[in-house]
C-alpha atoms as a PDB file:
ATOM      1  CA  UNK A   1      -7.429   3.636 -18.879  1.00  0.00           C
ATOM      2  CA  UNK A   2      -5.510   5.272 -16.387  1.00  0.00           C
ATOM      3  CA  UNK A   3      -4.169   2.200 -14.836  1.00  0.00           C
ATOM      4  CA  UNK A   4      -3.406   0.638 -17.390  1.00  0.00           C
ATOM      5  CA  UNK A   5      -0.925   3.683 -18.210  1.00  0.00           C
ATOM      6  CA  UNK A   6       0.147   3.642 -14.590  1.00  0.00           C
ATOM      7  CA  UNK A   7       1.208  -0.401 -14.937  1.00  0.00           C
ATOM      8  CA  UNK A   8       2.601   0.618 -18.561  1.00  0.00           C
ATOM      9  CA  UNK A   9       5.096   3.272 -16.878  1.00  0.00           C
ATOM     10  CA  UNK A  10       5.921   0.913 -13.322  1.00  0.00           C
ATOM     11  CA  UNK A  11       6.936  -1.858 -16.382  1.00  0.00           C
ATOM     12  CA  UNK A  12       9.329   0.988 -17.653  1.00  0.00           C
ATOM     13  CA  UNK A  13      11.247   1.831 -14.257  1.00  0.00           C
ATOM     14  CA  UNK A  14      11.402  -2.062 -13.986  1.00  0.00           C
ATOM     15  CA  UNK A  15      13.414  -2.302 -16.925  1.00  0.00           C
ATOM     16  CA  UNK A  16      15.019   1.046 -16.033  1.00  0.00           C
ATOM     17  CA  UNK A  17      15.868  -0.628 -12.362  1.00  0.00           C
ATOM     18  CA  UNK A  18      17.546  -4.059 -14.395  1.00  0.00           C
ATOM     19  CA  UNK A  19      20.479  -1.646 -15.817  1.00  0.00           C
ATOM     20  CA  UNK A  20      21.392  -0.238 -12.454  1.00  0.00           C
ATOM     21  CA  UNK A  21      23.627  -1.344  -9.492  1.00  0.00           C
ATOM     22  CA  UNK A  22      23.795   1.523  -7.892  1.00  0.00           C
ATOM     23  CA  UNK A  23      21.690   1.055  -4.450  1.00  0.00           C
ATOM     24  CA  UNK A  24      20.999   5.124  -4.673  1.00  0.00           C
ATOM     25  CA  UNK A  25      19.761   4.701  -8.063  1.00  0.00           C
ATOM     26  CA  UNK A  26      17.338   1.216  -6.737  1.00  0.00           C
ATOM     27  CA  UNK A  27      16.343   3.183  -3.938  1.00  0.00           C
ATOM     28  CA  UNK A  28      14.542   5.654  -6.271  1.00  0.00           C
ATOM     29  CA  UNK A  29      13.168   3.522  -8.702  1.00  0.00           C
ATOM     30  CA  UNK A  30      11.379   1.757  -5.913  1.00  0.00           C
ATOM     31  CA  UNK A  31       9.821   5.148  -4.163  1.00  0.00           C
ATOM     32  CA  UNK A  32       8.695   6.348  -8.425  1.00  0.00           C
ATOM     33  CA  UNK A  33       6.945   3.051  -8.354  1.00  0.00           C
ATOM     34  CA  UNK A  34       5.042   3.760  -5.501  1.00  0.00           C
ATOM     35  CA  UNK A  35       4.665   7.298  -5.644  1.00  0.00           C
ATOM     36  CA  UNK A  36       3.268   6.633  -9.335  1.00  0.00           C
ATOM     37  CA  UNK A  37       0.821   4.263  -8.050  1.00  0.00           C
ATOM     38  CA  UNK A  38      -0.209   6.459  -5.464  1.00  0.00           C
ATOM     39  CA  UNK A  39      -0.666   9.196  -7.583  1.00  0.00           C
ATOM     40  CA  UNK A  40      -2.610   7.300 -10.054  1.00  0.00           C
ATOM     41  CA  UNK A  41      -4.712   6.231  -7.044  1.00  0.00           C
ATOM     42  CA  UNK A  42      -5.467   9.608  -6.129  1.00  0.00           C
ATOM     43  CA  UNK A  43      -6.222  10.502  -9.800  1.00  0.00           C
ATOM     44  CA  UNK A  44      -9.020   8.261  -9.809  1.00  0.00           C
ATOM     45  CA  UNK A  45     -10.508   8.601  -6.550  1.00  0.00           C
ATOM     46  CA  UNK A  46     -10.949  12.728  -7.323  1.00  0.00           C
ATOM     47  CA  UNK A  47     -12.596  11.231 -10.831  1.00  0.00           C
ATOM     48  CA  UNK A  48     -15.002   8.763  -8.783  1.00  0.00           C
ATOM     49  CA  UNK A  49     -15.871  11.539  -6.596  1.00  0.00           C
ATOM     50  CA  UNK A  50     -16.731  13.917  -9.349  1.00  0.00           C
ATOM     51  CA  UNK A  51     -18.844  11.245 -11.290  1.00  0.00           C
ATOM     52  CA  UNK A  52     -22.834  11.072 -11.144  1.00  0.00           C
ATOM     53  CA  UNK A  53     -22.592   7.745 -12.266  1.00  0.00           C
ATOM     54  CA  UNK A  54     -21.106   4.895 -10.139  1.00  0.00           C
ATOM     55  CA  UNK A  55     -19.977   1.310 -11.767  1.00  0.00           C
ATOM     56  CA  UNK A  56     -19.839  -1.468 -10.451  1.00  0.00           C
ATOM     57  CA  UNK A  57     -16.316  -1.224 -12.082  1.00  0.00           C
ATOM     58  CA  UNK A  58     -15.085   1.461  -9.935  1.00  0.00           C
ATOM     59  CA  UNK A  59     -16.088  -0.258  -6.674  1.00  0.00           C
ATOM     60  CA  UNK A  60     -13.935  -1.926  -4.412  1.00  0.00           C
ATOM     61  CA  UNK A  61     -13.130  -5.439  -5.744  1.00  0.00           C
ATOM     62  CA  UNK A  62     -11.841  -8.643  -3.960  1.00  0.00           C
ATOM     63  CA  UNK A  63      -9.279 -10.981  -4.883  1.00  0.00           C
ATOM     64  CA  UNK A  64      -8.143 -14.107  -4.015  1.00  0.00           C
ATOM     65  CA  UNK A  65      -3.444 -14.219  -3.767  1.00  0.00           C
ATOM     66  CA  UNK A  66      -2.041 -17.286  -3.570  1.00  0.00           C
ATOM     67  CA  UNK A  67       1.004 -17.512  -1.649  1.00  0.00           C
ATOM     68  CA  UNK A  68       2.319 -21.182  -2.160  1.00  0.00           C
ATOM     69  CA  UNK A  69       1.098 -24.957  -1.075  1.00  0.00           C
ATOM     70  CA  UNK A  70      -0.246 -25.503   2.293  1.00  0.00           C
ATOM     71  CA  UNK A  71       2.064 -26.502   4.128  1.00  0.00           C
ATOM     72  CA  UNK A  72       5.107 -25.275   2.554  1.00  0.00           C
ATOM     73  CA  UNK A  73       7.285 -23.450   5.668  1.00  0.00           C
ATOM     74  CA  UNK A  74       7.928 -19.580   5.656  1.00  0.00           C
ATOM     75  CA  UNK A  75       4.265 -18.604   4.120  1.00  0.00           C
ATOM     76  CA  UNK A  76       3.895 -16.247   6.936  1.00  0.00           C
ATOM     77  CA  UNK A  77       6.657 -14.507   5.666  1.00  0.00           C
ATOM     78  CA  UNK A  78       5.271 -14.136   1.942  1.00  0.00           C
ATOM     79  CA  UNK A  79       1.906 -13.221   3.594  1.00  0.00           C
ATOM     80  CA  UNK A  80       3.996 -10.435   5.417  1.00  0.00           C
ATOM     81  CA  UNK A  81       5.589  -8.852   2.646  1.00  0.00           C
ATOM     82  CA  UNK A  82       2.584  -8.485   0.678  1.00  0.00           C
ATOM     83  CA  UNK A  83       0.978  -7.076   3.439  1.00  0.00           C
ATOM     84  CA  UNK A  84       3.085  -4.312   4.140  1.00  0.00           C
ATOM     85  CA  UNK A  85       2.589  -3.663   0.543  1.00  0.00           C
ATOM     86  CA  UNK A  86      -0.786  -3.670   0.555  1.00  0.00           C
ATOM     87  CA  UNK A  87      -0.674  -1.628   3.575  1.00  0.00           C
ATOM     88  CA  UNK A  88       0.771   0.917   1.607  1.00  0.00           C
ATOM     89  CA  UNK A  89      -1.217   0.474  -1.626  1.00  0.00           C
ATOM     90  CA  UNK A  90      -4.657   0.887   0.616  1.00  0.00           C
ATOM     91  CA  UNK A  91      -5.714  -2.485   0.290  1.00  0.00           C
ATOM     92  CA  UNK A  92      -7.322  -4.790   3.580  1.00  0.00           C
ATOM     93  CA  UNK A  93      -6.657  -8.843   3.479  1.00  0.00           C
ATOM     94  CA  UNK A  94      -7.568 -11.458   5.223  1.00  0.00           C
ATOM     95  CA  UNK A  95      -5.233 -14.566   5.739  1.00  0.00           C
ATOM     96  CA  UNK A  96      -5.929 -18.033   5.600  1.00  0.00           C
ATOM     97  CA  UNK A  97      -5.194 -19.744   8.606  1.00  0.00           C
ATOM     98  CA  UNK A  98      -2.356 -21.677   7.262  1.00  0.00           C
ATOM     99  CA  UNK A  99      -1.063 -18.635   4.935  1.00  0.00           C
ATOM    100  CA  UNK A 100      -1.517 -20.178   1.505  1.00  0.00           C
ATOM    101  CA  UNK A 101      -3.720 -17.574   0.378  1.00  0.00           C
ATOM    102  CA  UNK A 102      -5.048 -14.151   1.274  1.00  0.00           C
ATOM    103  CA  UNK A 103      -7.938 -12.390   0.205  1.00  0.00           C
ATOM    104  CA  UNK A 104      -6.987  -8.556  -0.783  1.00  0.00           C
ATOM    105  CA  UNK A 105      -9.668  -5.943  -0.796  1.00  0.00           C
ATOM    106  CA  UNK A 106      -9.600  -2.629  -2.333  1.00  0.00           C
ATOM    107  CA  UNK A 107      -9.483  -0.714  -5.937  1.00  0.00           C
ATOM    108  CA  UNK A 108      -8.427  -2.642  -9.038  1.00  0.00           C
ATOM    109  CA  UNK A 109      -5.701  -0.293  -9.388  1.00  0.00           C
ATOM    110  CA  UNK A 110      -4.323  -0.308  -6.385  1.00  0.00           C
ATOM    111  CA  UNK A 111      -4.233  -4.472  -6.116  1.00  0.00           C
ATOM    112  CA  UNK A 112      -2.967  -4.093  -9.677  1.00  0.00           C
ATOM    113  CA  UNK A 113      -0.303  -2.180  -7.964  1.00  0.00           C
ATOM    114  CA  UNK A 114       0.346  -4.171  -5.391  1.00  0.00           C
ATOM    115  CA  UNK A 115       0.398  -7.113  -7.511  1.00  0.00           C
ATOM    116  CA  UNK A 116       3.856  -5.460  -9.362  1.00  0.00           C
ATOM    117  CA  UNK A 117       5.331  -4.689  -6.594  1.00  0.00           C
ATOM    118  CA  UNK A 118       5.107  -8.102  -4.985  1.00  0.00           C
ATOM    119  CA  UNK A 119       6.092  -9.625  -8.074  1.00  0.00           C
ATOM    120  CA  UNK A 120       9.016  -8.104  -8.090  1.00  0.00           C
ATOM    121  CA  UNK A 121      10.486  -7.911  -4.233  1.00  0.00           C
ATOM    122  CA  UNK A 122       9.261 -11.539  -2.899  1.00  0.00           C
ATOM    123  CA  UNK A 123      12.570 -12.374  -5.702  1.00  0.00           C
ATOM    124  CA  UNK A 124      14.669 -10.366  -4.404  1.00  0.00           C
ATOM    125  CA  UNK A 125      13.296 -11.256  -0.306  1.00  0.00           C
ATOM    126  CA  UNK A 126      13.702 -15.205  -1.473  1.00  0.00           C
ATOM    127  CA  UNK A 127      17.221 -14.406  -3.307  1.00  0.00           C
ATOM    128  CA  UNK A 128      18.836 -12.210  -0.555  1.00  0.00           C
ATOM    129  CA  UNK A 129      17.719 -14.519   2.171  1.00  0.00           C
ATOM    130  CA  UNK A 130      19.162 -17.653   0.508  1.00  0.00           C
ATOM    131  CA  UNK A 131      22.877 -15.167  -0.441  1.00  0.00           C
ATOM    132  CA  UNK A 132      22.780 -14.841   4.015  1.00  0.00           C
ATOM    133  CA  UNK A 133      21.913 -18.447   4.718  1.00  0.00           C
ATOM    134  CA  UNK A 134      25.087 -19.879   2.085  1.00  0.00           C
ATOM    135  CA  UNK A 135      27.373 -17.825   3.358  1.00  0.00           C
ATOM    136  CA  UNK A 136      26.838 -19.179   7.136  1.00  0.00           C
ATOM    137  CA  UNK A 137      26.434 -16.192   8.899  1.00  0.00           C
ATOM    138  CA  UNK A 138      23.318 -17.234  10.404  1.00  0.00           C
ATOM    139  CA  UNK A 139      24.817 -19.854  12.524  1.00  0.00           C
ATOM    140  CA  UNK A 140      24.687 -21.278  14.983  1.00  0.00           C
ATOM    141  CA  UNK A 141      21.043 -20.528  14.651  1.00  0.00           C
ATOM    142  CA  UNK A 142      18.432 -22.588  13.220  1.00  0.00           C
ATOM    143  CA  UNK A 143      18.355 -22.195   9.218  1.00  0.00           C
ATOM    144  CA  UNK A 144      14.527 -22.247   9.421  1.00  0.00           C
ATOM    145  CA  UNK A 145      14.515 -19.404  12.305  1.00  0.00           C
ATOM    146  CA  UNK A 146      17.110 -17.387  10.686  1.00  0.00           C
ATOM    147  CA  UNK A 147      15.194 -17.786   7.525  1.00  0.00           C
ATOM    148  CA  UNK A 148      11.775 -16.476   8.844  1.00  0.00           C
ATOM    149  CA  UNK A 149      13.491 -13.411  11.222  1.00  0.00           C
ATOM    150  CA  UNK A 150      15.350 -12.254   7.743  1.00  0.00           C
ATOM    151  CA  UNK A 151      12.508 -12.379   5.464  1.00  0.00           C
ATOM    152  CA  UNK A 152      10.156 -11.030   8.075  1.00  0.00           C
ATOM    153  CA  UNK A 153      12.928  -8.004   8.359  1.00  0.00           C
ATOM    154  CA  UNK A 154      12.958  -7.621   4.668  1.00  0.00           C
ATOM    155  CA  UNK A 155       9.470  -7.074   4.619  1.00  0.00           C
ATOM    156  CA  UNK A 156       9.036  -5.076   7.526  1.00  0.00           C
ATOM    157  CA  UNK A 157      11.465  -2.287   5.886  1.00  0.00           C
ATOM    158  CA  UNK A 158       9.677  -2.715   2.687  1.00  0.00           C
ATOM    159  CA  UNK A 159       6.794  -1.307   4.286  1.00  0.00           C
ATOM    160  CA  UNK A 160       8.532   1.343   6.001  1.00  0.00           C
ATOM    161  CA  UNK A 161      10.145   2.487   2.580  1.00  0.00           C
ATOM    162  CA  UNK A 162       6.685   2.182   0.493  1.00  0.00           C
ATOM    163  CA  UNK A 163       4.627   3.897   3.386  1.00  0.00           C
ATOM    164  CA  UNK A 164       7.316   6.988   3.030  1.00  0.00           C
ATOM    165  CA  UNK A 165       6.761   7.090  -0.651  1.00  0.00           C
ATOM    166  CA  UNK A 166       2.988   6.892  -0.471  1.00  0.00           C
ATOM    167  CA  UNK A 167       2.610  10.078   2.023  1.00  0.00           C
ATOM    168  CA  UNK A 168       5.084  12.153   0.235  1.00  0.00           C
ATOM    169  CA  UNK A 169       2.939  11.334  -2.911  1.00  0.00           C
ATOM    170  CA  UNK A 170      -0.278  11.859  -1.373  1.00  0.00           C
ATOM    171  CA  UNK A 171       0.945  15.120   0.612  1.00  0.00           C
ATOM    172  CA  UNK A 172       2.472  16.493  -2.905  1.00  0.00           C
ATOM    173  CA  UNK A 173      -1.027  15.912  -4.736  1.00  0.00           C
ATOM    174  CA  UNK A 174      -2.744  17.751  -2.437  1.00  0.00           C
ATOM    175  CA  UNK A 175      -0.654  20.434  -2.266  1.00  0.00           C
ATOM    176  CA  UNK A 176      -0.469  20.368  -5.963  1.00  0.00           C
ATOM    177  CA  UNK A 177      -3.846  20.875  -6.246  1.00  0.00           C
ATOM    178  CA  UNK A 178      -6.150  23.945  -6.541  1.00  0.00           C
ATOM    179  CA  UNK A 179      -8.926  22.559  -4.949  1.00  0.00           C
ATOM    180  CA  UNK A 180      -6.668  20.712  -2.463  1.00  0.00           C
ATOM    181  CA  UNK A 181      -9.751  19.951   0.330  1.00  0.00           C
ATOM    182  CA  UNK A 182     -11.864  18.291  -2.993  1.00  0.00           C
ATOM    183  CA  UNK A 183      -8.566  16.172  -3.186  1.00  0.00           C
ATOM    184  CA  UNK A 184      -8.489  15.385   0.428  1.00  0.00           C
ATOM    185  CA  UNK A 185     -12.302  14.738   0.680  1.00  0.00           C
ATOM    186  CA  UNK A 186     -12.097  12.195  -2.102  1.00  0.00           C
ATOM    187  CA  UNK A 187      -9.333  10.017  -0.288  1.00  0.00           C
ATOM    188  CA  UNK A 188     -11.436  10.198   2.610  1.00  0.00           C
ATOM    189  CA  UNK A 189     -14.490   8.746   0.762  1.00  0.00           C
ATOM    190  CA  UNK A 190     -12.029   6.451  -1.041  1.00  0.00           C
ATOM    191  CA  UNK A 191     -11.604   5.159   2.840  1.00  0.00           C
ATOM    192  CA  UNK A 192     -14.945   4.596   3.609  1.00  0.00           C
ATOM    193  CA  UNK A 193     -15.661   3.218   0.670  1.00  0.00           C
ATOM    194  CA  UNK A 194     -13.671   0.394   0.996  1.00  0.00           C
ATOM    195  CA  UNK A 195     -13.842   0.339   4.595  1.00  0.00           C
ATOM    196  CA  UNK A 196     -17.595  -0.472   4.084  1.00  0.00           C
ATOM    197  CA  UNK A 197     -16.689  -2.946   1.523  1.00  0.00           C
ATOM    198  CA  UNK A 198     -15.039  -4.826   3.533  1.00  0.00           C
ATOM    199  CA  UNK A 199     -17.364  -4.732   6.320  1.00  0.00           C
ATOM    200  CA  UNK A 200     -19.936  -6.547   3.915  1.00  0.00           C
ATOM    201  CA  UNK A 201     -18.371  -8.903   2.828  1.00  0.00           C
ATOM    202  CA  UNK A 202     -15.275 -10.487   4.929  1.00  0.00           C
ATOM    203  CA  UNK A 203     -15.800 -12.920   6.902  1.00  0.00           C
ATOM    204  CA  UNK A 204     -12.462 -12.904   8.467  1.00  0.00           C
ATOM    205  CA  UNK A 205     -12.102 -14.370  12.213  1.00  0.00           C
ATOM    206  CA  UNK A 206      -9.737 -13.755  14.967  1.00  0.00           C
ATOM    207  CA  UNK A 207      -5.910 -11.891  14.086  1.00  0.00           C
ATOM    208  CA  UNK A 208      -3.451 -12.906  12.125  1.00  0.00           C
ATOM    209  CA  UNK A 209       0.352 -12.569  13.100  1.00  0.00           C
ATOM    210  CA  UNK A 210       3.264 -12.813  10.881  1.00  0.00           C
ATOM    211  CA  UNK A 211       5.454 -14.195  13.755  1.00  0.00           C
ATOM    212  CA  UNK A 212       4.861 -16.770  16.103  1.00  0.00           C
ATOM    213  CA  UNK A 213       6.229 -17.845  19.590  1.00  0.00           C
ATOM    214  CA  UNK A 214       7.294 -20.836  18.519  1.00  0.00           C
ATOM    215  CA  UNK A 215       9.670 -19.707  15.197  1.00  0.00           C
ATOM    216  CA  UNK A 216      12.264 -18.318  17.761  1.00  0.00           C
ATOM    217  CA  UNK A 217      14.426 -14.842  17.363  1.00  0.00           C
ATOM    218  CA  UNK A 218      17.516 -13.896  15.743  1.00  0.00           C
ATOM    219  CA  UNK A 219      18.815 -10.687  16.195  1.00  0.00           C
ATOM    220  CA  UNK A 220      21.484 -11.170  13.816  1.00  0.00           C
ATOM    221  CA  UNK A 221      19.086 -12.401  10.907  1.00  0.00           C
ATOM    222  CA  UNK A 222      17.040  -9.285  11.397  1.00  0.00           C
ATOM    223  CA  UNK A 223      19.669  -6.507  10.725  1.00  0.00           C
ATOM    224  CA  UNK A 224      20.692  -9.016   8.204  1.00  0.00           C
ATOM    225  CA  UNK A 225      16.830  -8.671   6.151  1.00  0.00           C
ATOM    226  CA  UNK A 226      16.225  -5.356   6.947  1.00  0.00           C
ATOM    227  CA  UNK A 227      19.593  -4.485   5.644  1.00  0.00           C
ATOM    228  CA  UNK A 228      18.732  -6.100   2.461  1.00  0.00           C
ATOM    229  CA  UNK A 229      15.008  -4.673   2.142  1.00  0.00           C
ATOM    230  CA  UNK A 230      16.698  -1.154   2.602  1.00  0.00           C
ATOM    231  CA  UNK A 231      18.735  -2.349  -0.754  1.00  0.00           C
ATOM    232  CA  UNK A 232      15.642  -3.647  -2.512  1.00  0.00           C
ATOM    233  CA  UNK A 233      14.964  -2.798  -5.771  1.00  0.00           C
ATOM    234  CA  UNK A 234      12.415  -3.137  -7.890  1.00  0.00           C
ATOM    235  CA  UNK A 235      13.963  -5.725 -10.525  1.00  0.00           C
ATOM    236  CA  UNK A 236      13.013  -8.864 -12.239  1.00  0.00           C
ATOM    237  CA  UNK A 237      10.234 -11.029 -11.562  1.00  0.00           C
ATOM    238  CA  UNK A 238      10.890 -15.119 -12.176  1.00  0.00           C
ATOM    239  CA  UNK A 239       8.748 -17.862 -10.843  1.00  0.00           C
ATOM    240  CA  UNK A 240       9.210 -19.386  -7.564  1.00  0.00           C
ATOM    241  CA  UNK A 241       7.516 -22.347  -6.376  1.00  0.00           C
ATOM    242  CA  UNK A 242       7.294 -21.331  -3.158  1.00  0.00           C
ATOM    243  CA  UNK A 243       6.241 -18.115  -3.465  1.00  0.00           C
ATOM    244  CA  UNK A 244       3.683 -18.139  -6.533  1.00  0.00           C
ATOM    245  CA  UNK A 245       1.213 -14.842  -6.654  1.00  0.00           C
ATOM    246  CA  UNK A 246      -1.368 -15.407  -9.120  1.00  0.00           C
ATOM    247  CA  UNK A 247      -4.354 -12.766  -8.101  1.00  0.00           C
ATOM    248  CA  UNK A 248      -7.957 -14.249  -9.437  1.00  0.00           C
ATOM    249  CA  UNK A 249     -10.460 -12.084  -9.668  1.00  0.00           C
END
């Protein structure tokens, strides 16, 4: 299937990314990541919209992320960074009130997406956050706020940096294209489609917000994670205990 192929060749820049420490080089690997998902996306939206026959298996799906023990401080953080990657992958969620868990709507391809991605950069968000916090620059502030104001950072530029990637992908396919307004019209019904979806059957209540009155501000720890998601790469994926992602269908 085509997205199996698609997670077959994000696996490959992963292990291309590992032999690199060149940020130029990182910087790439991580736009080919998304720009291959994106593309693969697109590939199967124009085949959806061609088909006389709709599956249940082509239909938006929803899945249940979990982001760590309730509880644990920072989730809002986690919840943030997959966010802005699911933002960027075309995917909705809806957060649990004490951001333990999401639930992720869209394509299976494009949460499978999402899924790598994560996998990846809430490592290197967790490992560059605790590399700022031991070498002291943080203080006098808070370790806890200049924990959450880095991380949130981090994933804020992730977003930025994937969102880039996906419209120069999406603008190259259709201009790629010989029937460029049949490409256009089926990410358009790819919209719908899962904007109806979700319509039916979230049951989401009020707005969720990454940051909160309450965590405070540091200036300081935000060009400090932002600086470090602009030098994100797509690398190795251990487990953390405090930032697990199992997806369950």
């Amino acid at each position: 299937m085509a997205e199996d192929k698609m997670l077959a060749r994000i696996a490959a820049l992963l292990r291309q990314a590992e032999g690199t420490d060149n940020p130029h080089e990182a910087e790439a690997f991580l736009a080919a990541a998304q720009r291959l998902a994106t593309a693969t996306a697109i590939d199967l939206a124009v085949a959806r919209s061609h088909s006389a026959q709709r599956e249940a298996a082509t239909a938006p799906v929803q899945r249940t992320v979990t982001i760590g023990d309730p509880g644990t401080r920072g989730l809002r953080t986690y919840v943030a960074l997959f966010a802005a990657i699911a933002h960027a992958n075309d995917i909705r969620c809806d957060v649990a009130h004490n951001s333990s868990y999401l639930h992720a709507y869209g394509f299976r391809e494009d949460l499978d997406a999402a899924q790598a991605l994560y996998a990846s950069l809430v490592v290197q968000m967790v490992k560059a956050c605790d590399g700022y916090l031991a070498a002291g620059e943080h203080r006098p502030t808070p370790t806890i706020t200049a924990r959450l104001n880095f991380q949130l950072a981090f994933g804020s530029r992730i977003g930025a940096r994937l969102a880039e990637a996906r419209e120069a992908a999406r603008a190259e396919a259709v201009a790629g294209r010989d029937s460029a307004p049949g490409t256009a019209l089926a990410l358009r019904n790819k919209e719908i489609e899962l904007r109806d979806h979700y319509r039916s059957v979230s049951k989401a209540r009020g707005t969720w917000r990454a940051a909160r009155a309450d965590a405070g501000y540091s200036s300081a720890a935000r060009r400090a994670g932002d600086r470090a998601g602009r030098r994100a790469r797509i690398g190795a994926n251990p487990e953390l205990p405090s930032a697990r992602t199992p997806l369950r269908p």
